[in-house]
C-alpha atoms as a PDB file:
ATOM      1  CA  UNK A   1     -41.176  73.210  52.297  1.00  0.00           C
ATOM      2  CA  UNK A   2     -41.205  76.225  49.846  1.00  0.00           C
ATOM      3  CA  UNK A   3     -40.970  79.007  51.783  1.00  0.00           C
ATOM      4  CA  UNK A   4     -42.706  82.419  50.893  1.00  0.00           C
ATOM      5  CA  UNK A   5     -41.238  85.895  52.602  1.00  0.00           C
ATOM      6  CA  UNK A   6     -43.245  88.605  52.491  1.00  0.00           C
ATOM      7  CA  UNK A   7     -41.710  92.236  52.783  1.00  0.00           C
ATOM      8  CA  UNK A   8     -43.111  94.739  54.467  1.00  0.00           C
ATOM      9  CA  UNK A   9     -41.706  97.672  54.760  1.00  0.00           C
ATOM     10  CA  UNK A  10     -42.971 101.337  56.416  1.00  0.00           C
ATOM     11  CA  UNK A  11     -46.379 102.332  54.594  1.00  0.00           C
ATOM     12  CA  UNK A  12     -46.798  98.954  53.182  1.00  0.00           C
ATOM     13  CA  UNK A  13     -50.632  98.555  51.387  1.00  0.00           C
ATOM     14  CA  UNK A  14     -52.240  96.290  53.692  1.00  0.00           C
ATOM     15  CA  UNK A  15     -54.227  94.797  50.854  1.00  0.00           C
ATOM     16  CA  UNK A  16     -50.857  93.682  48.481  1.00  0.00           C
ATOM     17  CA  UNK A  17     -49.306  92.510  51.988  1.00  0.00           C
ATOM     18  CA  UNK A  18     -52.483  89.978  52.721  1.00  0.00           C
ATOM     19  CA  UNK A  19     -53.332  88.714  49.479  1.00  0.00           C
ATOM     20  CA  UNK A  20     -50.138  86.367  49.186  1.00  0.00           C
ATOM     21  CA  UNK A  21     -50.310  85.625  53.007  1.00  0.00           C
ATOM     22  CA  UNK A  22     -53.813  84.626  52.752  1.00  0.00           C
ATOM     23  CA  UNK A  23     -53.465  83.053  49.173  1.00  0.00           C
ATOM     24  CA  UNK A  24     -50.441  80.652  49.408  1.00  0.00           C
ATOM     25  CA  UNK A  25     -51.510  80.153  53.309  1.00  0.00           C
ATOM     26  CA  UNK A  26     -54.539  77.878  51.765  1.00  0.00           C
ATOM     27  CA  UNK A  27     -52.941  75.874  49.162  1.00  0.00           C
ATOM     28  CA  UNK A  28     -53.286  72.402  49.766  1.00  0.00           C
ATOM     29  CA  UNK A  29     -52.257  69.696  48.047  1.00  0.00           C
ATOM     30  CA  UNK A  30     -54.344  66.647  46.499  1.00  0.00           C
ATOM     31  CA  UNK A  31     -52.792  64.822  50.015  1.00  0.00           C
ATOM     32  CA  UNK A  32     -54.041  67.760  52.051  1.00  0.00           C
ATOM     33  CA  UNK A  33     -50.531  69.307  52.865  1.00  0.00           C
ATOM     34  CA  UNK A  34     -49.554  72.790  52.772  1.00  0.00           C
ATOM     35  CA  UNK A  35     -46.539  72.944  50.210  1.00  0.00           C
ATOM     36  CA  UNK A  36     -45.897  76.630  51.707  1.00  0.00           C
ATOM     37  CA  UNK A  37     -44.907  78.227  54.773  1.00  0.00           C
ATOM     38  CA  UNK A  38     -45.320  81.859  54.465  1.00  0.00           C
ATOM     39  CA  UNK A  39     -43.216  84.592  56.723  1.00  0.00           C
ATOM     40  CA  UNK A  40     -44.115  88.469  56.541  1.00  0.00           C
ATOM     41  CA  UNK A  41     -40.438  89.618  57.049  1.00  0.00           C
ATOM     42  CA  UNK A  42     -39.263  94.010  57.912  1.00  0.00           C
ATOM     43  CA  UNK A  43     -36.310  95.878  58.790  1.00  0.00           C
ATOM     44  CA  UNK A  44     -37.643  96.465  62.289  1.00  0.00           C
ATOM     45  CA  UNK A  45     -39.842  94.230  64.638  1.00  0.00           C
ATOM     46  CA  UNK A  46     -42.704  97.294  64.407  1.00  0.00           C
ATOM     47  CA  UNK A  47     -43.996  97.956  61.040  1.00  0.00           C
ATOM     48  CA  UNK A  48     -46.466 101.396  59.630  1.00  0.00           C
ATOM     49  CA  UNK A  49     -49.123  99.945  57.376  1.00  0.00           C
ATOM     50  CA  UNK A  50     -50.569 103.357  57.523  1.00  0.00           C
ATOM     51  CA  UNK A  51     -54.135 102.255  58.916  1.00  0.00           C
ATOM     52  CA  UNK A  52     -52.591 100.401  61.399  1.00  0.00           C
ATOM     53  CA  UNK A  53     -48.855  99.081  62.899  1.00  0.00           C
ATOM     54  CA  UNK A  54     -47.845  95.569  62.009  1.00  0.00           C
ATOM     55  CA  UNK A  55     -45.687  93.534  64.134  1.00  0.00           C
ATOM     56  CA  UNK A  56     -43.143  91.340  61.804  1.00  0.00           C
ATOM     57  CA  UNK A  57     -42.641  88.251  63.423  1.00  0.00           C
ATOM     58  CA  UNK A  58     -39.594  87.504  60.931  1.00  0.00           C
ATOM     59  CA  UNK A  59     -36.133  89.921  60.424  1.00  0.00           C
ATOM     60  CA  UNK A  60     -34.404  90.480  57.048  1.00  0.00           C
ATOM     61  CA  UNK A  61     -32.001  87.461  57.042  1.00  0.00           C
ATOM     62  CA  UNK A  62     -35.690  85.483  56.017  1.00  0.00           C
ATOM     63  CA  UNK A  63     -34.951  86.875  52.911  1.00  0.00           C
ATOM     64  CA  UNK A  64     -32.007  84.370  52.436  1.00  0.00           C
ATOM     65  CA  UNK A  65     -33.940  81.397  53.237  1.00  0.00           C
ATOM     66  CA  UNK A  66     -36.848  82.231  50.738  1.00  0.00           C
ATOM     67  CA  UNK A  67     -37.762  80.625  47.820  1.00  0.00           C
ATOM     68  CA  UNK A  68     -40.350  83.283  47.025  1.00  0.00           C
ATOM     69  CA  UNK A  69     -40.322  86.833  48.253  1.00  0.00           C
ATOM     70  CA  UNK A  70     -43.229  88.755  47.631  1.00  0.00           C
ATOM     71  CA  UNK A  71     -42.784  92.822  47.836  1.00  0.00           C
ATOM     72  CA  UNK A  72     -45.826  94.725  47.944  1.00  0.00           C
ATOM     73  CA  UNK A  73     -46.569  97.890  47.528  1.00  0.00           C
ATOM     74  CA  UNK A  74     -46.127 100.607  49.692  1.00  0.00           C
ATOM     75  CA  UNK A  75     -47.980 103.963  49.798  1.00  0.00           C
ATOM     76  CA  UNK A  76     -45.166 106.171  48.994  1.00  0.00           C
ATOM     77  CA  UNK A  77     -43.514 104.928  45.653  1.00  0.00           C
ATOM     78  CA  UNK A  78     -40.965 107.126  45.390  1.00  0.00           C
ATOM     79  CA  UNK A  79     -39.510 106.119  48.639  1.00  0.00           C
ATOM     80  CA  UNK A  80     -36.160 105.165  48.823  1.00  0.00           C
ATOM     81  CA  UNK A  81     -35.195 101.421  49.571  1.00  0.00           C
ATOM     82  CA  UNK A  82     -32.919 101.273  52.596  1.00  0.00           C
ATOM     83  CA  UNK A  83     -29.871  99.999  51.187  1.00  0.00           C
ATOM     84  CA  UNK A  84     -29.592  96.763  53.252  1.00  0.00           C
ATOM     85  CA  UNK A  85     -32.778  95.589  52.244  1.00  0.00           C
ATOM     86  CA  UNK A  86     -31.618  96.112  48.340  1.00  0.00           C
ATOM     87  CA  UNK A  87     -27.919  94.339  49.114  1.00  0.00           C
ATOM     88  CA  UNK A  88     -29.947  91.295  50.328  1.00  0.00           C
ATOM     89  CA  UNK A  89     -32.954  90.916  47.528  1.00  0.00           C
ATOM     90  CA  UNK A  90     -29.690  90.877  45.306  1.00  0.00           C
ATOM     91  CA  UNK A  91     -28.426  87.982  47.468  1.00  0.00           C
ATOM     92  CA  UNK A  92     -31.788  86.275  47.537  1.00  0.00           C
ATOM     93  CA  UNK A  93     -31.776  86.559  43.560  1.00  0.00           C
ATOM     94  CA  UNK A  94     -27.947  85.272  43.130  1.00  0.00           C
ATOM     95  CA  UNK A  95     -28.951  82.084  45.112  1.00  0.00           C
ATOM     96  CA  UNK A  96     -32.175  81.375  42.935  1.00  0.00           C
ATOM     97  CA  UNK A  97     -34.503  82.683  45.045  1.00  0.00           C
ATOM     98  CA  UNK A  98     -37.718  83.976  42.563  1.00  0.00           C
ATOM     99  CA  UNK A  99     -38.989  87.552  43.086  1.00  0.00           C
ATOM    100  CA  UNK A 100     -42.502  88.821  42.716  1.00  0.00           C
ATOM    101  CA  UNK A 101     -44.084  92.445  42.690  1.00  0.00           C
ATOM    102  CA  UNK A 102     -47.441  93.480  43.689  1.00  0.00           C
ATOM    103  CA  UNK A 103     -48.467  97.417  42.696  1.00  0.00           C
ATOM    104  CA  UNK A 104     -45.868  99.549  43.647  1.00  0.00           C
ATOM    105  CA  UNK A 105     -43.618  96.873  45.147  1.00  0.00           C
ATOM    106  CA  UNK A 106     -42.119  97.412  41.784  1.00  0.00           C
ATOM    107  CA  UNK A 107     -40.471 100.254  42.575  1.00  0.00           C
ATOM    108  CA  UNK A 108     -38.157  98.180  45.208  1.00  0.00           C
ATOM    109  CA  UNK A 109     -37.759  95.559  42.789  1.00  0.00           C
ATOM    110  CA  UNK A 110     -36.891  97.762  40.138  1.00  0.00           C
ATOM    111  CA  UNK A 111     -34.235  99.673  42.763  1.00  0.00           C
ATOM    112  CA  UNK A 112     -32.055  96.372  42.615  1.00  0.00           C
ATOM    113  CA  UNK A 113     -31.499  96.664  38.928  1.00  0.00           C
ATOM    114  CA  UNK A 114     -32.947  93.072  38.578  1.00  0.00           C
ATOM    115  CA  UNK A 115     -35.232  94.368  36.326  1.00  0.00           C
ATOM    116  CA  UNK A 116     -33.028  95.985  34.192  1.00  0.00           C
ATOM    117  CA  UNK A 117     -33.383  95.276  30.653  1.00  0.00           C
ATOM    118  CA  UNK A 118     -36.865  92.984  31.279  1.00  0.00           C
ATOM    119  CA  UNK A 119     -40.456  93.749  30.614  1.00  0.00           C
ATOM    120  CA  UNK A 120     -42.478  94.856  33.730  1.00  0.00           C
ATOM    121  CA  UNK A 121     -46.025  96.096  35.096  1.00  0.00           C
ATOM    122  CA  UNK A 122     -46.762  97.707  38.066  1.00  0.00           C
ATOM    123  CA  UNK A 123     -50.395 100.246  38.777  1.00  0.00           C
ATOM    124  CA  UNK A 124     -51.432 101.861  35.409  1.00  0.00           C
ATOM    125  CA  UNK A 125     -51.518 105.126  37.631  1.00  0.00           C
ATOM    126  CA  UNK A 126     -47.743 104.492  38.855  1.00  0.00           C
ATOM    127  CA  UNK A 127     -46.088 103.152  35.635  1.00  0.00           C
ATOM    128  CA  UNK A 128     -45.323 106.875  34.086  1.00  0.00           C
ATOM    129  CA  UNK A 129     -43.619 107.059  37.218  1.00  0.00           C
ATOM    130  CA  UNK A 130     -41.653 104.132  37.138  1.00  0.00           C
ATOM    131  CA  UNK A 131     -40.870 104.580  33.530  1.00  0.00           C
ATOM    132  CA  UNK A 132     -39.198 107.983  34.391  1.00  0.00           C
ATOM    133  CA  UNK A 133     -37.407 106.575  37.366  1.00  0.00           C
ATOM    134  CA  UNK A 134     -36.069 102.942  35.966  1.00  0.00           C
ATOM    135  CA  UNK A 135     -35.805 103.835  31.816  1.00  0.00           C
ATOM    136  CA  UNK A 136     -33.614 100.628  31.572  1.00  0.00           C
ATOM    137  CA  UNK A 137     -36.886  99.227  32.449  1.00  0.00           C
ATOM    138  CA  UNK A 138     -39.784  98.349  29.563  1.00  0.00           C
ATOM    139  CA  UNK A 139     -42.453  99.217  31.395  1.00  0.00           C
ATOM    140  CA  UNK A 140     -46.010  97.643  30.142  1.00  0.00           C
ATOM    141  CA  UNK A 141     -49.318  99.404  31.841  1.00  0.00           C
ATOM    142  CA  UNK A 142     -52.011  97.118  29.865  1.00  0.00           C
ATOM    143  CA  UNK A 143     -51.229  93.345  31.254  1.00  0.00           C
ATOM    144  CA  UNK A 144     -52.317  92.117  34.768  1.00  0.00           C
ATOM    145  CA  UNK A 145     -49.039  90.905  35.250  1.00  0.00           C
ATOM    146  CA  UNK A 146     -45.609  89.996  33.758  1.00  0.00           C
ATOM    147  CA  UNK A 147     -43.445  86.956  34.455  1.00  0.00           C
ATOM    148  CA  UNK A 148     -39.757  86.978  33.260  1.00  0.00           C
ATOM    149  CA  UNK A 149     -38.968  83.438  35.349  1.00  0.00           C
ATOM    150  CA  UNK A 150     -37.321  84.741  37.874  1.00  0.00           C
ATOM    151  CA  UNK A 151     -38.988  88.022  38.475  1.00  0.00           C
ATOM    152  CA  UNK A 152     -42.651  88.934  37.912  1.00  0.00           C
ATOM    153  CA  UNK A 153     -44.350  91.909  38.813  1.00  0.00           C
ATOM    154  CA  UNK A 154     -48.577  92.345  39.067  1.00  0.00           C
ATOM    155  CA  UNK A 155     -50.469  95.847  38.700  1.00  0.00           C
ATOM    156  CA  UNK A 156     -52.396  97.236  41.103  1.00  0.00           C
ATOM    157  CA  UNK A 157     -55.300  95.823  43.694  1.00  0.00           C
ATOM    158  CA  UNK A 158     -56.982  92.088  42.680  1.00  0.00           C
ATOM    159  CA  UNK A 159     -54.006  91.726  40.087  1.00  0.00           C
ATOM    160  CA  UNK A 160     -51.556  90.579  42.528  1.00  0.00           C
ATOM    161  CA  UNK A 161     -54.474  88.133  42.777  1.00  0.00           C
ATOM    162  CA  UNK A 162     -53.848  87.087  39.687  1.00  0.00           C
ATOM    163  CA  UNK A 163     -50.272  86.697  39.974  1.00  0.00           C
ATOM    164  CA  UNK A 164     -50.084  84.617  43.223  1.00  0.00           C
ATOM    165  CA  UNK A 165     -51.932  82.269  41.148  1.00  0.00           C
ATOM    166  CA  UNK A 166     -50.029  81.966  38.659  1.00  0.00           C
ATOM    167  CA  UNK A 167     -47.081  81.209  40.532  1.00  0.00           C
ATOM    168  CA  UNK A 168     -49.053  78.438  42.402  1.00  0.00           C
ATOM    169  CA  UNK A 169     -49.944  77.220  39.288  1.00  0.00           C
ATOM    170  CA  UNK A 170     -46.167  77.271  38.160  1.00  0.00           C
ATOM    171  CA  UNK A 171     -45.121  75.083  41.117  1.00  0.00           C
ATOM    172  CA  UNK A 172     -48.241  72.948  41.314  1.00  0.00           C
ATOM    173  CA  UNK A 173     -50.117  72.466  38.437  1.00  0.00           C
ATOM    174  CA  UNK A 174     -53.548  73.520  37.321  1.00  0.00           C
ATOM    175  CA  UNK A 175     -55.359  71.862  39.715  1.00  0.00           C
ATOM    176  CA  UNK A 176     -53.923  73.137  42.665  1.00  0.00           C
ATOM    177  CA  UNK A 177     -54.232  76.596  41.393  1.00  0.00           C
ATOM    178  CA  UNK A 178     -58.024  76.157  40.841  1.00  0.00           C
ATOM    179  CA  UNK A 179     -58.503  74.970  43.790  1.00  0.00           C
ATOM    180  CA  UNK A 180     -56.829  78.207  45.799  1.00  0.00           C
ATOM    181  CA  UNK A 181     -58.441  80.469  43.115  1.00  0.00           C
ATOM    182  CA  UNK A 182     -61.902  79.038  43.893  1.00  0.00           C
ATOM    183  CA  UNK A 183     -60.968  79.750  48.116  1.00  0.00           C
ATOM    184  CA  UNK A 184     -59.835  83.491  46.643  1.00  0.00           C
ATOM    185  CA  UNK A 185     -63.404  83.289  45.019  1.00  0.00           C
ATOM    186  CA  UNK A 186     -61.552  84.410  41.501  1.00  0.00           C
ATOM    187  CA  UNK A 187     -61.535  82.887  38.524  1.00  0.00           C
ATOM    188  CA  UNK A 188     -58.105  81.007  37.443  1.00  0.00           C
ATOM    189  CA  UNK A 189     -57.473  83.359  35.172  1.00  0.00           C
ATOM    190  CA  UNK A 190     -59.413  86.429  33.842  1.00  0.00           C
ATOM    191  CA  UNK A 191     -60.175  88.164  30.993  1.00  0.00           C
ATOM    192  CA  UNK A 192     -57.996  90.912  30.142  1.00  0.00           C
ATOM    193  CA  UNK A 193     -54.747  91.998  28.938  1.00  0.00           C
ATOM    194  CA  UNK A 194     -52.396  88.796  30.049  1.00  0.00           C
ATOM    195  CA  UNK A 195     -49.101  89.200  28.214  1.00  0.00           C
ATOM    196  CA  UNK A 196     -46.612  87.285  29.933  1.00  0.00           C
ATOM    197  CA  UNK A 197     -43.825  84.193  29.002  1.00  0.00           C
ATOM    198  CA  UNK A 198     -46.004  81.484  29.650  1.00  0.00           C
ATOM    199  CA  UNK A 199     -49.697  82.358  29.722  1.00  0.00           C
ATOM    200  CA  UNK A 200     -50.515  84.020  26.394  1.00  0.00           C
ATOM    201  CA  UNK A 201     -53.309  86.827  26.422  1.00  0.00           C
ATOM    202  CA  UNK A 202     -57.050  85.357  27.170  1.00  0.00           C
ATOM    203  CA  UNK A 203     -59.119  86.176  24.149  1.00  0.00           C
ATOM    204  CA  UNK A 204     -61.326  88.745  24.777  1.00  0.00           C
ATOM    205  CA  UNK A 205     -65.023  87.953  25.005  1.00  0.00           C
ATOM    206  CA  UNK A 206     -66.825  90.924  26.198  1.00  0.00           C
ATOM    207  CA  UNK A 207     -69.987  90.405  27.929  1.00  0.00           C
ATOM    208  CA  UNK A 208     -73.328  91.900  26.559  1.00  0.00           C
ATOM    209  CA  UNK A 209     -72.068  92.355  23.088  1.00  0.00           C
ATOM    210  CA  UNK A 210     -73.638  91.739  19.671  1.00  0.00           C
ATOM    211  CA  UNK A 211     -70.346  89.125  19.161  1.00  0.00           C
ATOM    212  CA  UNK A 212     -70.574  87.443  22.491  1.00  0.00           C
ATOM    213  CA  UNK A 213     -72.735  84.784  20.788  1.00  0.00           C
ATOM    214  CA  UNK A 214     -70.487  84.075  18.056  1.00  0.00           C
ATOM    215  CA  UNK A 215     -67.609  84.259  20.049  1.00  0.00           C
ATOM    216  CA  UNK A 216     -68.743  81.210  22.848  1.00  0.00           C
ATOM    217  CA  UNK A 217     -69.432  79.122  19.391  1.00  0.00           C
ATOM    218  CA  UNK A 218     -65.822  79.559  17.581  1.00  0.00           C
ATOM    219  CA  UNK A 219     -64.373  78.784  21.034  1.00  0.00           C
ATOM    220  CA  UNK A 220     -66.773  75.630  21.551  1.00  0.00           C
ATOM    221  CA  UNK A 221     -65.328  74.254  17.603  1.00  0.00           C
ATOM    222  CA  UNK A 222     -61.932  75.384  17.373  1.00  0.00           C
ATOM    223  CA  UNK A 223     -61.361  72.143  16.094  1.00  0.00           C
ATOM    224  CA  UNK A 224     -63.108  73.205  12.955  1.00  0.00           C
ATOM    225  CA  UNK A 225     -61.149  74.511   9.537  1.00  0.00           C
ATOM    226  CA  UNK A 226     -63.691  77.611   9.934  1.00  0.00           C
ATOM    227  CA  UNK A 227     -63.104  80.345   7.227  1.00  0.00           C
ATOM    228  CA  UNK A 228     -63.659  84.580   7.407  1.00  0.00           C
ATOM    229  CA  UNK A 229     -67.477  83.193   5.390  1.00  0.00           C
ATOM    230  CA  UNK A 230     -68.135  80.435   8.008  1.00  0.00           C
ATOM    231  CA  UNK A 231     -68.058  83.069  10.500  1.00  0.00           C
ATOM    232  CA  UNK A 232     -69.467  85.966   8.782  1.00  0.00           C
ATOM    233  CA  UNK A 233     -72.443  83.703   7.474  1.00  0.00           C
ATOM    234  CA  UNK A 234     -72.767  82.225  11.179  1.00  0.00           C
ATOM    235  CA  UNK A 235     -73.055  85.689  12.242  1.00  0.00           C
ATOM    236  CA  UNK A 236     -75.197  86.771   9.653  1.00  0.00           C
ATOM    237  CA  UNK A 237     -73.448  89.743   8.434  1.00  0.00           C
ATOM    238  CA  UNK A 238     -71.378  90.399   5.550  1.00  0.00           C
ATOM    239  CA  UNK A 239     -67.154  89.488   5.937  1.00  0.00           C
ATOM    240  CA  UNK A 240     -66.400  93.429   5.441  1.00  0.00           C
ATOM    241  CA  UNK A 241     -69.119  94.293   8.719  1.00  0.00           C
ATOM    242  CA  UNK A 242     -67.563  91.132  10.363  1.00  0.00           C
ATOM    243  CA  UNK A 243     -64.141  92.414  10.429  1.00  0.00           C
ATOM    244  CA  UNK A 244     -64.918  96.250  11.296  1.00  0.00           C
ATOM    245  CA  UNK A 245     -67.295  94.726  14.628  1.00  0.00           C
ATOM    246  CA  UNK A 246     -64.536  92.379  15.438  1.00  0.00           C
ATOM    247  CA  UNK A 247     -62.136  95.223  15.219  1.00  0.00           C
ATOM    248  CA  UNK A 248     -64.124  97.686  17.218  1.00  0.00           C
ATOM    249  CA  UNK A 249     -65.193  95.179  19.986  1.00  0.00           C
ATOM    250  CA  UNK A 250     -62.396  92.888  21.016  1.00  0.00           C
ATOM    251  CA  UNK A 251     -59.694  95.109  19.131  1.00  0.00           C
ATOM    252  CA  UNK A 252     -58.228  91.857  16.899  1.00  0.00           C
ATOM    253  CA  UNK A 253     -59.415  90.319  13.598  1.00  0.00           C
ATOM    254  CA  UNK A 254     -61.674  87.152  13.719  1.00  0.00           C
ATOM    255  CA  UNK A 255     -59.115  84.879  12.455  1.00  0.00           C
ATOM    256  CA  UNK A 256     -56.332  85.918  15.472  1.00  0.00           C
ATOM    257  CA  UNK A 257     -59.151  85.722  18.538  1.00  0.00           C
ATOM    258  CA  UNK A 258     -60.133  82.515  16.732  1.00  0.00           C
ATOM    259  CA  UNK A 259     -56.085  81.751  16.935  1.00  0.00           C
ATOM    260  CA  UNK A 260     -55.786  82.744  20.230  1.00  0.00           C
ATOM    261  CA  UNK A 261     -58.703  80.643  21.661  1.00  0.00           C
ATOM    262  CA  UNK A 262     -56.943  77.164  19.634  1.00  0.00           C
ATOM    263  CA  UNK A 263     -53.543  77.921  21.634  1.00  0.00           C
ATOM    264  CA  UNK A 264     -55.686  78.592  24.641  1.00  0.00           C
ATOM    265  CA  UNK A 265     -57.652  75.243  24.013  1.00  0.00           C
ATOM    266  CA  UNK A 266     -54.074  73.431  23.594  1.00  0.00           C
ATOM    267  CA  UNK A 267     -52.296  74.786  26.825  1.00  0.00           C
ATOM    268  CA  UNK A 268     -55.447  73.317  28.501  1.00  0.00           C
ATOM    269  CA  UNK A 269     -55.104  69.689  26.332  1.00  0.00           C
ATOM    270  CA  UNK A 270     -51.521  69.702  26.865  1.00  0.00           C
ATOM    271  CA  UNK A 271     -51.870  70.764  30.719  1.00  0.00           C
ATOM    272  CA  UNK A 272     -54.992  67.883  31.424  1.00  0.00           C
ATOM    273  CA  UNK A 273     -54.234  65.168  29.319  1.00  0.00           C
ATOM    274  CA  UNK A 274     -51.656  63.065  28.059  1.00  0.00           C
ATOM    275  CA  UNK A 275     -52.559  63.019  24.613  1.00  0.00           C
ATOM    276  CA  UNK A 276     -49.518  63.534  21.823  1.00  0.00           C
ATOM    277  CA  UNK A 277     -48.703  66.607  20.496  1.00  0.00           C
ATOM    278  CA  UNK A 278     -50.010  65.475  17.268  1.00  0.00           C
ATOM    279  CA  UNK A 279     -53.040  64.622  18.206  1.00  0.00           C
ATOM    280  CA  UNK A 280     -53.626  68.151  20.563  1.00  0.00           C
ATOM    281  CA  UNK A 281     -53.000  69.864  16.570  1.00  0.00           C
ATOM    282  CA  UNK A 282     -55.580  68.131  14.757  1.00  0.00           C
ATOM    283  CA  UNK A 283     -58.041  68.749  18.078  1.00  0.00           C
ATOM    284  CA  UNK A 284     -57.642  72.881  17.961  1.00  0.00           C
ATOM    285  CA  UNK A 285     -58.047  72.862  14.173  1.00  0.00           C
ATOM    286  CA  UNK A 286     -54.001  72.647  13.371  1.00  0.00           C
ATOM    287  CA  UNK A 287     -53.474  70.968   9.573  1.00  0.00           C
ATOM    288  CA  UNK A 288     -50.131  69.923  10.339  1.00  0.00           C
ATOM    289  CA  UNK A 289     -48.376  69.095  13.845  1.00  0.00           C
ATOM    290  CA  UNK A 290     -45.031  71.458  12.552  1.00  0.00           C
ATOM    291  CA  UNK A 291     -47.413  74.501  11.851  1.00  0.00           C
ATOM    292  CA  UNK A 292     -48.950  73.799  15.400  1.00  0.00           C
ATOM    293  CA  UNK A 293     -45.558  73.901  16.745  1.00  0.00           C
ATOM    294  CA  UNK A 294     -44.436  77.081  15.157  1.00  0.00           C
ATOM    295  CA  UNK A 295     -47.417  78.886  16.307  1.00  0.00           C
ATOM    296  CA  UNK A 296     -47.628  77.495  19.980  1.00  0.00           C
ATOM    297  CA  UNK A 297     -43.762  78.715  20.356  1.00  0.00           C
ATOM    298  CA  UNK A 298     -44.400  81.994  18.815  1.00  0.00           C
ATOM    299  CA  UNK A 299     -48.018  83.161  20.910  1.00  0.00           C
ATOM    300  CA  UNK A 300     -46.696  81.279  24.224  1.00  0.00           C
ATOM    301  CA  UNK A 301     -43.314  81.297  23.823  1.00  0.00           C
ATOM    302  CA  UNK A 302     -42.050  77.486  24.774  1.00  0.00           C
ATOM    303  CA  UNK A 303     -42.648  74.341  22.731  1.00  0.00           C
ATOM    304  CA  UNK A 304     -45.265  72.254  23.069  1.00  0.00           C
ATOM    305  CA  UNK A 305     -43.540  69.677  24.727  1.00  0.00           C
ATOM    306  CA  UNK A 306     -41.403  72.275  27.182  1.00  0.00           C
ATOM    307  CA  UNK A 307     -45.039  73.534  28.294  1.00  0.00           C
ATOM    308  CA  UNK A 308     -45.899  70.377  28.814  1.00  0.00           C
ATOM    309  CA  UNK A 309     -43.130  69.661  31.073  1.00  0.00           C
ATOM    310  CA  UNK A 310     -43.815  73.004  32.931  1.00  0.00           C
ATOM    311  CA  UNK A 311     -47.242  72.560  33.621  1.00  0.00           C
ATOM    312  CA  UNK A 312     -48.334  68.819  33.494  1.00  0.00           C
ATOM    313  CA  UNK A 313     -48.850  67.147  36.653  1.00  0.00           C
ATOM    314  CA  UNK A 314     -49.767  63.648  37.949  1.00  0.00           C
END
């Protein structure tokens, strides 16, 4: 059994405490098991959530035990960390345990040093903050979240939504993750600025636009050698009036979102089927399996084949 702490410590945001205790509470498998127990863990039996007082049904040394511990956010950033609860995340990390930020909880994390050196979010409104505070840190305000392996931290509010998916679908596949996302009512994954190690950024489609249109059809034949023409005459504007719209509405050039949505398209072939590597290629419009290889390693990070491995399930 995987075993999820959750921190809470005094002023803890009620909403970034419940959202992993209700989210990895409902996983179930294909079998109908729960592969998590989750345990809200504090320094002191009574807890001050601000709107109301939480009693922790778990101490500290939970923290030991965990395989996951969640720290959320609490009201007052620039708290500081009582000093035993720092000495034993530390611990936690040294034996492997993996540790995940929600809004502000990335103030505590960051108070270990862990994140020293790494890439990390936390809420846009707090992240001048935590720059100041943690300058070792490279702090990121425009992704969702950020996943280093062993420590990933979420902005603010549905984001750490977005990350206790994530890390479900880590552990359990795609399937699985759908499956809690569509209990969260939230979509697997949403559109925005996604910038982490293993999921690449989703290519923006924004809603309502003049693009949208074009946009649904280069993601429905990415399998198609399509040229700057093939997509200005498709659009029926000129390449020049192409590239300035593109620019000014999803903030890329035609030929990267068109990029972006093939590597998309291949995580999803490589995560749902078991087709070759070569094959995946010449299905999201790749002339060569080597210069498919280059690029999937260079937007996501990992081979191919070590995604694969990460992500595939029975």
């Amino acid at each position: 059994m995987h075993i999820v702490a959750v921190l809470a410590l005094d002023k803890v945001i009620p909403f970034d405490l419940a959202t992993p205790v209700e989210v990895f509470s409902r996983v179930r498998l294909a079998d109908g098991s729960s592969p998590y127990e989750v345990r809200i863990c504090a320094p002191t039996p009574t807890v001050d959530a601000g709107v109301f007082r939480l009693q922790a049904p778990w101490g500290l040394d939970t923290l030991l035990a965990a395989d996951t511990i969640i720290l959320p956010g609490c009201a007052d950033g620039a708290s500081p960390v009582p000093r035993e609860v720092l000495d034993l995340l530390g611990k936690a990390a040294a034996g492997g345990a993996r540790l995940a930020s929600i809004c502000a909880g990335a103030f505590v994390l960051a108070a270990t040093g862990l994140l020293d050196g790494l890439r990390a979010t936390t809420h846009w409104l707090a992240a001048p903050m935590l720059a100041e505070r943690f300058p070792r840190i490279d702090v990121d305000p425009n992704v969702l979240y950020v996943d280093n392996g062993q420590f990933l931290t979420s902005a603010g509010a549905a984001a750490g939504l977005d990350l206790c998916l994530h890390m479900i679908r880590r552990d359990h596949g795609s399937a699985v993750a759908a499956d809690a996302a569509r209990l969260s009512v939230m979509p697997l994954e949403r559109e925005g600025g996604q910038a982490q190690f293993i999921v690449p950024e989703q290519p923006p489609t924004p809603r309502g636009s003049g693009l949208e249109p074009l946009l649904r059809w280069m993601q429905e034949n990415t399998e198609v050698d399509l040229t700057l023409a093939d997509l200005a005459g498709r659009a029926g504007m000129s390449i020049r009036t192409l590239n300035r719209r593109f620019r000014e509405q999803t903030g890329t050039t035609p030929l990267q979102w068109l990029l972006r949505a093939r590597i998309r398209r291949a995580q999803h072939l490589l995560e749902a089927t078991d087709q070759p590597v070569e094959q995946i290629a010449g299905r999201v419009g790749f002339g060569s399996p080597t210069a498919f290889r280059d690029r999937f390693k260079r937007v996501v990070g990992t081979s191919p084949h070590s995604y694969r491995a990460a992500f595939r399930r029975a």
